[in-house]
PDB file of N, CA and C in Angstrom:
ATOM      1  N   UNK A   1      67.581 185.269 117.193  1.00  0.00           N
ATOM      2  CA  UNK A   1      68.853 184.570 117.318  1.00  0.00           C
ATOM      3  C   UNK A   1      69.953 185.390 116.650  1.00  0.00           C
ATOM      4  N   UNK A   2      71.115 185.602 117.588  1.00  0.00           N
ATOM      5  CA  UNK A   2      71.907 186.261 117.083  1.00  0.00           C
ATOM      6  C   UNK A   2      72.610 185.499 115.269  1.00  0.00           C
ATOM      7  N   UNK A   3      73.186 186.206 114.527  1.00  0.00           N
ATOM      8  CA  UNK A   3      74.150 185.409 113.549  1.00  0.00           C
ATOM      9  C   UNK A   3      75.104 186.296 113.112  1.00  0.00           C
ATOM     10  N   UNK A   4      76.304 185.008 112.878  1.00  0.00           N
ATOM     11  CA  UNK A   4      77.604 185.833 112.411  1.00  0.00           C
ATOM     12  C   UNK A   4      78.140 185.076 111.004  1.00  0.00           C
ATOM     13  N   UNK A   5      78.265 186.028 110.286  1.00  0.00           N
ATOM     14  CA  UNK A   5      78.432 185.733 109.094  1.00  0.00           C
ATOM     15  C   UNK A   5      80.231 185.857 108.807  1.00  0.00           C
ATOM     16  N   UNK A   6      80.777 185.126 108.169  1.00  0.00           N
ATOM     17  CA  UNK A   6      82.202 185.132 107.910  1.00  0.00           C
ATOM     18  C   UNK A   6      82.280 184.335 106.958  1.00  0.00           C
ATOM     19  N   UNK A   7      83.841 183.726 107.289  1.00  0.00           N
ATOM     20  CA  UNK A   7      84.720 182.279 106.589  1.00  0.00           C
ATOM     21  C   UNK A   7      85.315 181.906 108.102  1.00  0.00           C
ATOM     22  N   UNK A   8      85.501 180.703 107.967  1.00  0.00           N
ATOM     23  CA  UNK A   8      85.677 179.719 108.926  1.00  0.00           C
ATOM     24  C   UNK A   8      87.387 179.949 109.166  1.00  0.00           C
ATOM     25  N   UNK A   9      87.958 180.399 107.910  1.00  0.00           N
ATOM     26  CA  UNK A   9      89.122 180.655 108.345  1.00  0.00           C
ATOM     27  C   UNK A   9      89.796 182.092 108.353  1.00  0.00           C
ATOM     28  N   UNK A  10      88.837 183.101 108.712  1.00  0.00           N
ATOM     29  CA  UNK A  10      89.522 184.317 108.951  1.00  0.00           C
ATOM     30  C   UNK A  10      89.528 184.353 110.600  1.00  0.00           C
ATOM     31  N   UNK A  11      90.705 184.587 111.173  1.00  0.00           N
ATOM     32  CA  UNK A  11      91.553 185.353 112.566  1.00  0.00           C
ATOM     33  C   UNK A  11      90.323 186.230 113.365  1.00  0.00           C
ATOM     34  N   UNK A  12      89.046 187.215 112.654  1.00  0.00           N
ATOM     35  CA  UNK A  12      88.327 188.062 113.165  1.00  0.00           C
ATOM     36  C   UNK A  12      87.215 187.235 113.491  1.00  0.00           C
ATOM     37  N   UNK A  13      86.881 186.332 112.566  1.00  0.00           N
ATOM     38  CA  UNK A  13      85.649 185.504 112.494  1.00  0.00           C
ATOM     39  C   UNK A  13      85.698 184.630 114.273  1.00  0.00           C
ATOM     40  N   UNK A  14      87.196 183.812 113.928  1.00  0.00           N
ATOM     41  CA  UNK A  14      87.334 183.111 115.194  1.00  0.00           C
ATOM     42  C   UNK A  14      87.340 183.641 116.648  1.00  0.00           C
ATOM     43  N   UNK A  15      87.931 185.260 116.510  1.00  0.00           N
ATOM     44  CA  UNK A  15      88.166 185.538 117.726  1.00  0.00           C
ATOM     45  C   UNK A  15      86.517 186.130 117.945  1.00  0.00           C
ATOM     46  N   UNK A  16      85.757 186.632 116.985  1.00  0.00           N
ATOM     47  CA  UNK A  16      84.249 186.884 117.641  1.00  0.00           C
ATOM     48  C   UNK A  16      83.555 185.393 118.039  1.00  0.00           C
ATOM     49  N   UNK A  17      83.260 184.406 117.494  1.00  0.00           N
ATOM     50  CA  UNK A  17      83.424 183.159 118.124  1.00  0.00           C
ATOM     51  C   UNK A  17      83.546 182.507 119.194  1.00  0.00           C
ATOM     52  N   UNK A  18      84.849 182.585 119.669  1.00  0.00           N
ATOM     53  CA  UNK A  18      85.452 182.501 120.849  1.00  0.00           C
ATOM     54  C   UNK A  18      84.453 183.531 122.048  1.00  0.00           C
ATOM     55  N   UNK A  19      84.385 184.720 121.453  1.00  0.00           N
ATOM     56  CA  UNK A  19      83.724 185.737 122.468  1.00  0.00           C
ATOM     57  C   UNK A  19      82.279 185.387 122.782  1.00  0.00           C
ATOM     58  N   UNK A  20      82.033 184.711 122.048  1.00  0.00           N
ATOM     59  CA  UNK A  20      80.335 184.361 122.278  1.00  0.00           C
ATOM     60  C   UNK A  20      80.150 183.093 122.541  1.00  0.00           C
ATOM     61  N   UNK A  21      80.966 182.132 122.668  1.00  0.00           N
ATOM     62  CA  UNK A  21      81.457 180.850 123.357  1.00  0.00           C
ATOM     63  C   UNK A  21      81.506 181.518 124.750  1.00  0.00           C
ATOM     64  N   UNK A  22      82.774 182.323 125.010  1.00  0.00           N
ATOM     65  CA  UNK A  22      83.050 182.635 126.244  1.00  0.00           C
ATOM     66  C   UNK A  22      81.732 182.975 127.267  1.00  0.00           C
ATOM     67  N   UNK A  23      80.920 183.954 126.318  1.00  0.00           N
ATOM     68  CA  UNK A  23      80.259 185.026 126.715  1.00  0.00           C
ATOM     69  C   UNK A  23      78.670 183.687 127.228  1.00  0.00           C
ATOM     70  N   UNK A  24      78.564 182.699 126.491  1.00  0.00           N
ATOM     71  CA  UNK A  24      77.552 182.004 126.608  1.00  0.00           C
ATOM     72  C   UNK A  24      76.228 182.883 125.776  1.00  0.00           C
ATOM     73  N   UNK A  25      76.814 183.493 124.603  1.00  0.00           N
ATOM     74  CA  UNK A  25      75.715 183.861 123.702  1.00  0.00           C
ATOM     75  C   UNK A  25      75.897 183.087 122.710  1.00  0.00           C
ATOM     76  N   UNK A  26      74.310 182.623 122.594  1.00  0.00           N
ATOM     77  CA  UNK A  26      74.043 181.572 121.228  1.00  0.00           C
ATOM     78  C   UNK A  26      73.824 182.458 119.860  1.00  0.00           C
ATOM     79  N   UNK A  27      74.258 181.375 118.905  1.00  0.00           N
ATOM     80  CA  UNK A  27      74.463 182.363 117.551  1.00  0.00           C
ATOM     81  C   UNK A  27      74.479 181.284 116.507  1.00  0.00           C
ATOM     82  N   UNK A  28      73.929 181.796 115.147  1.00  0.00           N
ATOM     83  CA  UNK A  28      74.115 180.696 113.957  1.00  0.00           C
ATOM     84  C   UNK A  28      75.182 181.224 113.013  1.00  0.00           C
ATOM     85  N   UNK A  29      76.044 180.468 112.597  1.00  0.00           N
ATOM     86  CA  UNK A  29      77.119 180.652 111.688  1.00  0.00           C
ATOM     87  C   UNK A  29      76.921 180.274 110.571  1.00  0.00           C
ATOM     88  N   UNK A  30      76.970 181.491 109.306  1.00  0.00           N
ATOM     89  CA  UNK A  30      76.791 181.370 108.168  1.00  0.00           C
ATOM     90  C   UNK A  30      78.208 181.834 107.270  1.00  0.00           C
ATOM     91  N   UNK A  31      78.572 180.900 106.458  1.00  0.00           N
ATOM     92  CA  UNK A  31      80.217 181.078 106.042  1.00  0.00           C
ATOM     93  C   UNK A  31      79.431 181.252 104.540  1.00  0.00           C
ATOM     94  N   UNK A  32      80.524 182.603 104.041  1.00  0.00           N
ATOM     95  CA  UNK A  32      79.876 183.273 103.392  1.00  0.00           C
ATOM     96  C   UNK A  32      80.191 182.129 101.752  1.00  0.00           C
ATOM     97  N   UNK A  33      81.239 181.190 101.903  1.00  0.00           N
ATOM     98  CA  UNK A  33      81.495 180.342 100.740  1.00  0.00           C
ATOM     99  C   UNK A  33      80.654 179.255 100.446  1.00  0.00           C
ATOM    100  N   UNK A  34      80.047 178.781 101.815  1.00  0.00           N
ATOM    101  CA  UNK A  34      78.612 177.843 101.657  1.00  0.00           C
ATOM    102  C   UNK A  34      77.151 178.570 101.200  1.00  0.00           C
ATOM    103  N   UNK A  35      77.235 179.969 101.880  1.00  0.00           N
ATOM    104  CA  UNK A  35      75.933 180.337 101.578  1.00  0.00           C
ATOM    105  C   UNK A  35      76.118 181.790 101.519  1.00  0.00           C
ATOM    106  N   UNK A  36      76.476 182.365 100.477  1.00  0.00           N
ATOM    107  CA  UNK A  36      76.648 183.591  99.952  1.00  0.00           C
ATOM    108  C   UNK A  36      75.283 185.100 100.615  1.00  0.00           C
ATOM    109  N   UNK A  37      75.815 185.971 100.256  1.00  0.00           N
ATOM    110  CA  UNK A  37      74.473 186.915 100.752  1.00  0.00           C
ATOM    111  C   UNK A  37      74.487 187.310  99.767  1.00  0.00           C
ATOM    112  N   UNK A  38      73.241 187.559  99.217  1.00  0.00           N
ATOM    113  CA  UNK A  38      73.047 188.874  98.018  1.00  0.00           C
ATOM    114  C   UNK A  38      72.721 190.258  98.472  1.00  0.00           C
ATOM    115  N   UNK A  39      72.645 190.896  97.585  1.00  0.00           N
ATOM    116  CA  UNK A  39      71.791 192.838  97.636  1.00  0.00           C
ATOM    117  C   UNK A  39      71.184 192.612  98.325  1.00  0.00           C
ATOM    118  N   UNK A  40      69.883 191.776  98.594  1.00  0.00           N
ATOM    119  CA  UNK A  40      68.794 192.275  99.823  1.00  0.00           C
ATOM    120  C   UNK A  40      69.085 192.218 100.831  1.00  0.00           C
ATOM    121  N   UNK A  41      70.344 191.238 101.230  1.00  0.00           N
ATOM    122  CA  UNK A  41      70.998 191.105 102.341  1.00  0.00           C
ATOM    123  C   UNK A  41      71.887 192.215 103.074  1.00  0.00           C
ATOM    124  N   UNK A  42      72.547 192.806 101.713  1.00  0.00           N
ATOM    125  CA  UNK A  42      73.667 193.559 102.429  1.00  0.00           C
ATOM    126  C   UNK A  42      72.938 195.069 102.031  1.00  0.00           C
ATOM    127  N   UNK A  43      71.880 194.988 101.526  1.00  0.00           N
ATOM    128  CA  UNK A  43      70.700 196.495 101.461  1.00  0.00           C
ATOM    129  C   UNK A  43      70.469 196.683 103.284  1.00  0.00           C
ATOM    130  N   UNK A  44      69.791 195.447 103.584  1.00  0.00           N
ATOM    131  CA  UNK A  44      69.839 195.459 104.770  1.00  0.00           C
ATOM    132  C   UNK A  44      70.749 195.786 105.813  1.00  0.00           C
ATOM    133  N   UNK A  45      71.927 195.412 105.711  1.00  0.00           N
ATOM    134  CA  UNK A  45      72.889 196.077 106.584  1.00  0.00           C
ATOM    135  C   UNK A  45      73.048 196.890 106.554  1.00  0.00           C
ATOM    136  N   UNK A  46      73.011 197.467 105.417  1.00  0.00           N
ATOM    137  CA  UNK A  46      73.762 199.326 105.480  1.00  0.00           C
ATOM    138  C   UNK A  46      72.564 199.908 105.690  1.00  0.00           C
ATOM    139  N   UNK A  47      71.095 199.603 106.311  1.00  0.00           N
ATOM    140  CA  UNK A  47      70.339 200.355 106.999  1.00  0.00           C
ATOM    141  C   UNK A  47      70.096 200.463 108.332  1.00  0.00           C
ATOM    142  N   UNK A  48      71.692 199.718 108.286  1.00  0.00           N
ATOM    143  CA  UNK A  48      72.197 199.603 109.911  1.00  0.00           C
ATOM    144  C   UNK A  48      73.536 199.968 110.039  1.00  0.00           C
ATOM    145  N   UNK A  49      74.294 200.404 108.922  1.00  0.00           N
ATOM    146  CA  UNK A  49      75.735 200.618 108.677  1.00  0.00           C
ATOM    147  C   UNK A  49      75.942 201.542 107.605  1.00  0.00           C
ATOM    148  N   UNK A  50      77.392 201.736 107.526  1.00  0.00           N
ATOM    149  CA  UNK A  50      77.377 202.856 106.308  1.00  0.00           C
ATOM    150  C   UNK A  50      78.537 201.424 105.011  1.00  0.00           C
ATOM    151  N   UNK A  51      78.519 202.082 104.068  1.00  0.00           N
ATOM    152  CA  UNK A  51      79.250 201.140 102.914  1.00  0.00           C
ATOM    153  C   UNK A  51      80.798 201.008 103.502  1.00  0.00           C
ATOM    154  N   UNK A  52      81.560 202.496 104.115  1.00  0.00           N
ATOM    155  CA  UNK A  52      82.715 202.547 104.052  1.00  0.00           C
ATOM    156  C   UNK A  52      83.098 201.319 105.098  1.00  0.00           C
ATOM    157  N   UNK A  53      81.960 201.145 106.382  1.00  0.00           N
ATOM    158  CA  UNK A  53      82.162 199.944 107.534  1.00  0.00           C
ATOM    159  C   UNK A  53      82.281 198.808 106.843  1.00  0.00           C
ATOM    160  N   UNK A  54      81.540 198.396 106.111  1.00  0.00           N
ATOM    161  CA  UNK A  54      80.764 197.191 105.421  1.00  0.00           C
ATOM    162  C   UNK A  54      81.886 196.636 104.404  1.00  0.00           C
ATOM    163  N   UNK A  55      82.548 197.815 103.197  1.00  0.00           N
ATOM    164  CA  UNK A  55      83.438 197.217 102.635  1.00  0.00           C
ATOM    165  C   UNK A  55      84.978 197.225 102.950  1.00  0.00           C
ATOM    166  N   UNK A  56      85.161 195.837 102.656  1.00  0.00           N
ATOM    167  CA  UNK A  56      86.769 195.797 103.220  1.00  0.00           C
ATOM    168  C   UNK A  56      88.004 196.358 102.176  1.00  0.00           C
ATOM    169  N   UNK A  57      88.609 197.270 101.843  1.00  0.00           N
ATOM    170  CA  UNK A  57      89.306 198.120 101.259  1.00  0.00           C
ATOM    171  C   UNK A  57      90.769 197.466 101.842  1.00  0.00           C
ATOM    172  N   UNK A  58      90.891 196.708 102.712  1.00  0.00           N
ATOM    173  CA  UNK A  58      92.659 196.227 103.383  1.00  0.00           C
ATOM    174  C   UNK A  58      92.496 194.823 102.941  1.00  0.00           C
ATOM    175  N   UNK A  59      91.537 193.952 102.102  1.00  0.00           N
ATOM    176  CA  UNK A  59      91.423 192.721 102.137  1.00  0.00           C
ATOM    177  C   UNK A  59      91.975 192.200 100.932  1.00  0.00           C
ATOM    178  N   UNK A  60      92.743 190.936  99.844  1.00  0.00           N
ATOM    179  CA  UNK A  60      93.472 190.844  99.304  1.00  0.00           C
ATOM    180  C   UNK A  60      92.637 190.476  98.041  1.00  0.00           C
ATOM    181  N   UNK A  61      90.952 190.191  98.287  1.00  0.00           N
ATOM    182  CA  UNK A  61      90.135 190.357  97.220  1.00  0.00           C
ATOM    183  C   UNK A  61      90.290 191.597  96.701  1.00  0.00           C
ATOM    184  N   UNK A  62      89.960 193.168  97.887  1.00  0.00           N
ATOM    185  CA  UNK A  62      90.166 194.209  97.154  1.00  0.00           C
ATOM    186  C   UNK A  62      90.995 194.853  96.156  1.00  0.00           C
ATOM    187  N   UNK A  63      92.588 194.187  96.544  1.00  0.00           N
ATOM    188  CA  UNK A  63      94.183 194.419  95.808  1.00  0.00           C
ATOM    189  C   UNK A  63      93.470 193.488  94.330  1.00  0.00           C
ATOM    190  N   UNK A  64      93.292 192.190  94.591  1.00  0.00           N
ATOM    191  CA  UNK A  64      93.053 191.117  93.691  1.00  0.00           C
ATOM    192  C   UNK A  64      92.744 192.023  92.348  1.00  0.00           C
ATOM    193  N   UNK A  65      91.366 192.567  92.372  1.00  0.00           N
ATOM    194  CA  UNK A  65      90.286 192.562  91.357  1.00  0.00           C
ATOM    195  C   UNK A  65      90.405 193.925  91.313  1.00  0.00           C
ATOM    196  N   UNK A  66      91.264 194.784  91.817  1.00  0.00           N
ATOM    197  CA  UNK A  66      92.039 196.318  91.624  1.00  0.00           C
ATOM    198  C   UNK A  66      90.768 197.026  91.556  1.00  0.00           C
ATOM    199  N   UNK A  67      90.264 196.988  92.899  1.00  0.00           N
ATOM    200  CA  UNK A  67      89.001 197.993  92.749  1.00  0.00           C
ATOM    201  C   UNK A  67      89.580 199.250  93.166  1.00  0.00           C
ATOM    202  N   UNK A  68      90.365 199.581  93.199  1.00  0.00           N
ATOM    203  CA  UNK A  68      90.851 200.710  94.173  1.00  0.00           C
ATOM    204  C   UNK A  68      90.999 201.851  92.857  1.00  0.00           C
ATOM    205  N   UNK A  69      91.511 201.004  91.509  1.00  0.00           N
ATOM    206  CA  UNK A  69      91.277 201.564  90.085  1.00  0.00           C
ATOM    207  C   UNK A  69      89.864 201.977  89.802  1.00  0.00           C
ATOM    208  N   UNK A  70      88.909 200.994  89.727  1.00  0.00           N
ATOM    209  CA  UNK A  70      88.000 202.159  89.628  1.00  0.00           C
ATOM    210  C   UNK A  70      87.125 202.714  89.936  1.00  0.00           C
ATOM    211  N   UNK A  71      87.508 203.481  90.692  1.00  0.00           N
ATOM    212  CA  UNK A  71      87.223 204.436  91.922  1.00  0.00           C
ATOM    213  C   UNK A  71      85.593 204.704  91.833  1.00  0.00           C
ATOM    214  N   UNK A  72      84.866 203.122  92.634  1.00  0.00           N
ATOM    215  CA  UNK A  72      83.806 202.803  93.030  1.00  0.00           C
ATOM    216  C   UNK A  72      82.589 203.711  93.454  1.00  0.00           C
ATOM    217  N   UNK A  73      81.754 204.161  93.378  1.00  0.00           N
ATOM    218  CA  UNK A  73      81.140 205.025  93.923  1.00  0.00           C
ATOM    219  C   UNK A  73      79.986 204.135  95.156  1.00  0.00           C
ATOM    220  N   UNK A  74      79.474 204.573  96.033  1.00  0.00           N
ATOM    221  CA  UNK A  74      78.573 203.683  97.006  1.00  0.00           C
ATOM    222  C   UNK A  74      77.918 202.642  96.392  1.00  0.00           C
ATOM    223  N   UNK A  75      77.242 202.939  94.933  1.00  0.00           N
ATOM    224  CA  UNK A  75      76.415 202.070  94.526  1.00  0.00           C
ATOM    225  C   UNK A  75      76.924 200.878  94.212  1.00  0.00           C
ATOM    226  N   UNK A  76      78.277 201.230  93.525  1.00  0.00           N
ATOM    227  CA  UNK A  76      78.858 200.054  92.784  1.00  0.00           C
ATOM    228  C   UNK A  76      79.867 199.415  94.297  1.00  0.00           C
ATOM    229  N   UNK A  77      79.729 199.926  94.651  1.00  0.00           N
ATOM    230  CA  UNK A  77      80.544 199.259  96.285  1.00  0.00           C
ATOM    231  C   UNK A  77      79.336 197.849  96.603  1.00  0.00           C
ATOM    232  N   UNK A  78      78.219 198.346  96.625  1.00  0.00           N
ATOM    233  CA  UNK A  78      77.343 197.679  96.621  1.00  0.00           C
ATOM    234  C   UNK A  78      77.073 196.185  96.533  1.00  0.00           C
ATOM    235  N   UNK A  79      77.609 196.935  94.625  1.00  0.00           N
ATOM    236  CA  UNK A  79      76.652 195.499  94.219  1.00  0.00           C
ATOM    237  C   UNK A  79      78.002 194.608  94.227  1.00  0.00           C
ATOM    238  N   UNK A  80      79.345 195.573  94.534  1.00  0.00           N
ATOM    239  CA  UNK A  80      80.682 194.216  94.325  1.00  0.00           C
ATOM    240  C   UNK A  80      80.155 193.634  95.807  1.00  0.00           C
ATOM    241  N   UNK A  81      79.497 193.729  96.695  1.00  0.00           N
ATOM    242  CA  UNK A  81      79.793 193.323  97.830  1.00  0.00           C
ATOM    243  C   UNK A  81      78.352 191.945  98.041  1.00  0.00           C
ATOM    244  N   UNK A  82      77.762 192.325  97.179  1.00  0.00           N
ATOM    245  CA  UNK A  82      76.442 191.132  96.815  1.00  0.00           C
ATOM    246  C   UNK A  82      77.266 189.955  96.028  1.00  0.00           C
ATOM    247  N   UNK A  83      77.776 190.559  95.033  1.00  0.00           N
ATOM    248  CA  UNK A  83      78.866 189.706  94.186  1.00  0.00           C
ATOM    249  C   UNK A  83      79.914 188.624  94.210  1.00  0.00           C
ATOM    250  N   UNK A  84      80.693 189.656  95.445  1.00  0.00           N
ATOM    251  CA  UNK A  84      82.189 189.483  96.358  1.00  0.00           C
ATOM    252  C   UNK A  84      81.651 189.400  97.560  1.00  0.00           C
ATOM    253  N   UNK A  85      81.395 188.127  98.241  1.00  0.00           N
ATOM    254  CA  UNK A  85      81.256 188.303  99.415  1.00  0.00           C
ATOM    255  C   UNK A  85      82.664 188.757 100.429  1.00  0.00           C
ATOM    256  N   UNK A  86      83.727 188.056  99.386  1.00  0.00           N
ATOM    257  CA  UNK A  86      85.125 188.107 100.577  1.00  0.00           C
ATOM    258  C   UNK A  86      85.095 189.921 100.534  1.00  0.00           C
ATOM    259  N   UNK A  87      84.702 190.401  99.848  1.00  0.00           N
ATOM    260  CA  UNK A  87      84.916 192.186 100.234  1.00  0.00           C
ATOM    261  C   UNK A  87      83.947 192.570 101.450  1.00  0.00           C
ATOM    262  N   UNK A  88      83.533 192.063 101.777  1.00  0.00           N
ATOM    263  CA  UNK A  88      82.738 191.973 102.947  1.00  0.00           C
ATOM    264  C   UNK A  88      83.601 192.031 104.242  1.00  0.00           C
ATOM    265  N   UNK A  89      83.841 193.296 105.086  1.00  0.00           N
ATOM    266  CA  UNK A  89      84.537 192.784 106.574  1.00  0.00           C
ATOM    267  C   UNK A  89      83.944 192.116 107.294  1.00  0.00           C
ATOM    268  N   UNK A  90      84.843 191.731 108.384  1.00  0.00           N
ATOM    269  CA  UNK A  90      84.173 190.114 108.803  1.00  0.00           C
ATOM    270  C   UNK A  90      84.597 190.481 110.758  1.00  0.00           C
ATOM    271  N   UNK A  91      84.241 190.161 111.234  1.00  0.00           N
ATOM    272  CA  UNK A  91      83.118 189.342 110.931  1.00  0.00           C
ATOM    273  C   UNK A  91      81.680 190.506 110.909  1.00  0.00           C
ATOM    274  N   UNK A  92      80.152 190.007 110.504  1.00  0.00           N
ATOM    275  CA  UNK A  92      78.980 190.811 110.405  1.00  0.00           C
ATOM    276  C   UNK A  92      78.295 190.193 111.361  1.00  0.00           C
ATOM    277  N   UNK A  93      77.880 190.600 112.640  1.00  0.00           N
ATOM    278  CA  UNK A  93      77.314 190.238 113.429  1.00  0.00           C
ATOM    279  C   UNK A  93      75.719 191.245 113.362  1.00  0.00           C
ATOM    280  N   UNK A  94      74.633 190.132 113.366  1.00  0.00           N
ATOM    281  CA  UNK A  94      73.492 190.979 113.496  1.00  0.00           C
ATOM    282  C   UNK A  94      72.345 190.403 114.493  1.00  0.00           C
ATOM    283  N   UNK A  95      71.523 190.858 114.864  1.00  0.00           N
ATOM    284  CA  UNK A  95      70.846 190.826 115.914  1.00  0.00           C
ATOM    285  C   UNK A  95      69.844 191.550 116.694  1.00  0.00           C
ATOM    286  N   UNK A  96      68.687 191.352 117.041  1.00  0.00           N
ATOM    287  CA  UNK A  96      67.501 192.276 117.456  1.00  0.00           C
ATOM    288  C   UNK A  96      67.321 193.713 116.359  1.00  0.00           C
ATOM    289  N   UNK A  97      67.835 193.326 115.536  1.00  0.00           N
ATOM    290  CA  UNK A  97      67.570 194.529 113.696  1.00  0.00           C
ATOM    291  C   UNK A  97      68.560 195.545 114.319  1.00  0.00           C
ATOM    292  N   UNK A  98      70.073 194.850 114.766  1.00  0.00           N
ATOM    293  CA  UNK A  98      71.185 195.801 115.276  1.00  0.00           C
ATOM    294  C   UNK A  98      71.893 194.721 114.338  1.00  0.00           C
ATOM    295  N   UNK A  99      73.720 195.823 114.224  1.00  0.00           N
ATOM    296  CA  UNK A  99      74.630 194.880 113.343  1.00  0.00           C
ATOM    297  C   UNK A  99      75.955 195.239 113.867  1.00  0.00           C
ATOM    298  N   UNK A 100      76.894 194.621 114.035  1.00  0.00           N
ATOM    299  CA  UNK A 100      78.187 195.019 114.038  1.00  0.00           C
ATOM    300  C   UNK A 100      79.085 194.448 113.248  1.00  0.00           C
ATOM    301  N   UNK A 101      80.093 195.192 112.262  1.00  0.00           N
ATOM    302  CA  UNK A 101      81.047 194.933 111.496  1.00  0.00           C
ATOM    303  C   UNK A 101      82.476 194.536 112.253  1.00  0.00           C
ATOM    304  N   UNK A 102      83.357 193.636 112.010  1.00  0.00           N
ATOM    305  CA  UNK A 102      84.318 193.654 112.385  1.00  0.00           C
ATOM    306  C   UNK A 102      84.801 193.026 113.845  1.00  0.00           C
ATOM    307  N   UNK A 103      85.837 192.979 114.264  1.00  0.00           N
ATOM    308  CA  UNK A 103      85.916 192.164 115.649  1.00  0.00           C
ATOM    309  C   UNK A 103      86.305 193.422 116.539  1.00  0.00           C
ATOM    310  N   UNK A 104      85.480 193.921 117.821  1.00  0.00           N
ATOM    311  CA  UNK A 104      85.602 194.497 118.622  1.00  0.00           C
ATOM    312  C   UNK A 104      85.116 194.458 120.054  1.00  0.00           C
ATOM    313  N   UNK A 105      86.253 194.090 120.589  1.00  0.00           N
ATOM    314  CA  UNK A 105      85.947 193.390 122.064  1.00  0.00           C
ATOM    315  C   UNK A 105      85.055 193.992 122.809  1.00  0.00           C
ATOM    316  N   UNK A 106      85.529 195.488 123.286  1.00  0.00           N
ATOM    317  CA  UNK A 106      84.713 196.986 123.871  1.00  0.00           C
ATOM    318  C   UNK A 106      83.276 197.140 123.731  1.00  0.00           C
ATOM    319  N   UNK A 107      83.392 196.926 122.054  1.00  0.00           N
ATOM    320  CA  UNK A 107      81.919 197.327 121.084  1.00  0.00           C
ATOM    321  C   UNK A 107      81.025 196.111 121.606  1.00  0.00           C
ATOM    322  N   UNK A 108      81.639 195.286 121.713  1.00  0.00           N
ATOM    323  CA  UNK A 108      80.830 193.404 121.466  1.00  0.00           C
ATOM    324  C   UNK A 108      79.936 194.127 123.403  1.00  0.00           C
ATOM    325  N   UNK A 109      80.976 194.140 124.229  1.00  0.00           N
ATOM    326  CA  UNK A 109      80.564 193.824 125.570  1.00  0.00           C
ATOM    327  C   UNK A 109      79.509 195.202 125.622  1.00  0.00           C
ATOM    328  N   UNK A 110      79.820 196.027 125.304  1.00  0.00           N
ATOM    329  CA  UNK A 110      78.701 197.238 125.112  1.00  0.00           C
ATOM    330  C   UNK A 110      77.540 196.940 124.469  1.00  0.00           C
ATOM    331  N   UNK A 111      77.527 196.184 123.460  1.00  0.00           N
ATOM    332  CA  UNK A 111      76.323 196.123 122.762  1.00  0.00           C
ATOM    333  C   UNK A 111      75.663 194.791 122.307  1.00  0.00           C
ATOM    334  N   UNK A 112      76.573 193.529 122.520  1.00  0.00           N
ATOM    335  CA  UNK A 112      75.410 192.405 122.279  1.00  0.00           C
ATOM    336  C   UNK A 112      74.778 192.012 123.102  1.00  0.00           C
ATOM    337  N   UNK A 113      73.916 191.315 123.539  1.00  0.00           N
ATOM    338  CA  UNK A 113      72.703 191.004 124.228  1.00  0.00           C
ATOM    339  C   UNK A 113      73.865 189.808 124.946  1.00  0.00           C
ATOM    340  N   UNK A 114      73.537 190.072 126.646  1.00  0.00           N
ATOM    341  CA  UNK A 114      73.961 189.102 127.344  1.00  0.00           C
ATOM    342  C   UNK A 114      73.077 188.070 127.378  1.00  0.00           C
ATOM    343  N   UNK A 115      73.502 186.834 127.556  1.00  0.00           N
ATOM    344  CA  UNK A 115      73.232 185.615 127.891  1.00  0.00           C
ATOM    345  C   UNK A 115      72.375 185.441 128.880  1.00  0.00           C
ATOM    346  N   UNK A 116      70.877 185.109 128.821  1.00  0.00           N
ATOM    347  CA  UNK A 116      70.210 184.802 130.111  1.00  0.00           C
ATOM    348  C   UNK A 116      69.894 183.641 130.462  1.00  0.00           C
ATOM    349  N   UNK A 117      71.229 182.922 131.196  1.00  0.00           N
ATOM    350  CA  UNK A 117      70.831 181.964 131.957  1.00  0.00           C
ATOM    351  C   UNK A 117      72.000 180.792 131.266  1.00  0.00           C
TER     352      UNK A 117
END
């Protein structure tokens, strides 16, 4: 089963949503303020992604908590992102041990699993 992980009220979350409504692909929604991911979770993604995809560097948690000061290295990107879920780009779509970061219309129709039936 596909799942997309977000907040209920980010703009990227809704419009991937919408696309898999449209698309008639089923999916479970996990909002990252009800049910957080830890390290094993997001270990897992980046053995499907790289950190720079994964962490959000334009998001107002990042400005917030002035990580940009100190100048994070992969590891510690890491564990803020087990920590901080909102540093997390959104939306994280994963599926058949595939993942996609972010909302991309092109990427989505290229690569998620169509709807059978």
């Amino acid at each position: 089963m596909l799942k997309i992980y977000g907040i209920k009220n980010c703009d990227s979350v809704r419009k991937a949503i919408k696309y898999l409504k449209t698309h008639n692909i089923p999916y479970t929604f996990i909002d990252f303020r009800e049910t957080p991911v830890g390290q094993e979770t997001v270990r897992k993604w980046l053995m499907h992604t790289d950190i720079k995809t994964l962490f959000n560097t334009r998001g107002t948690m990042y400005r917030t908590l002035k990580l940009k000061e100190l100048d994070l290295n992969d590891t510690e990107k890491e564990a803020w992102l087990a920590k901080e879920n909102m540093l997390i780009k959104r939306p994280v779509i994963t599926f058949d041990n595939s993942i996609l970061v972010g909302y991309n219309e092109s990427q989505y129709l290229e690569k998620l699993p169509k709807h059978k039936g």
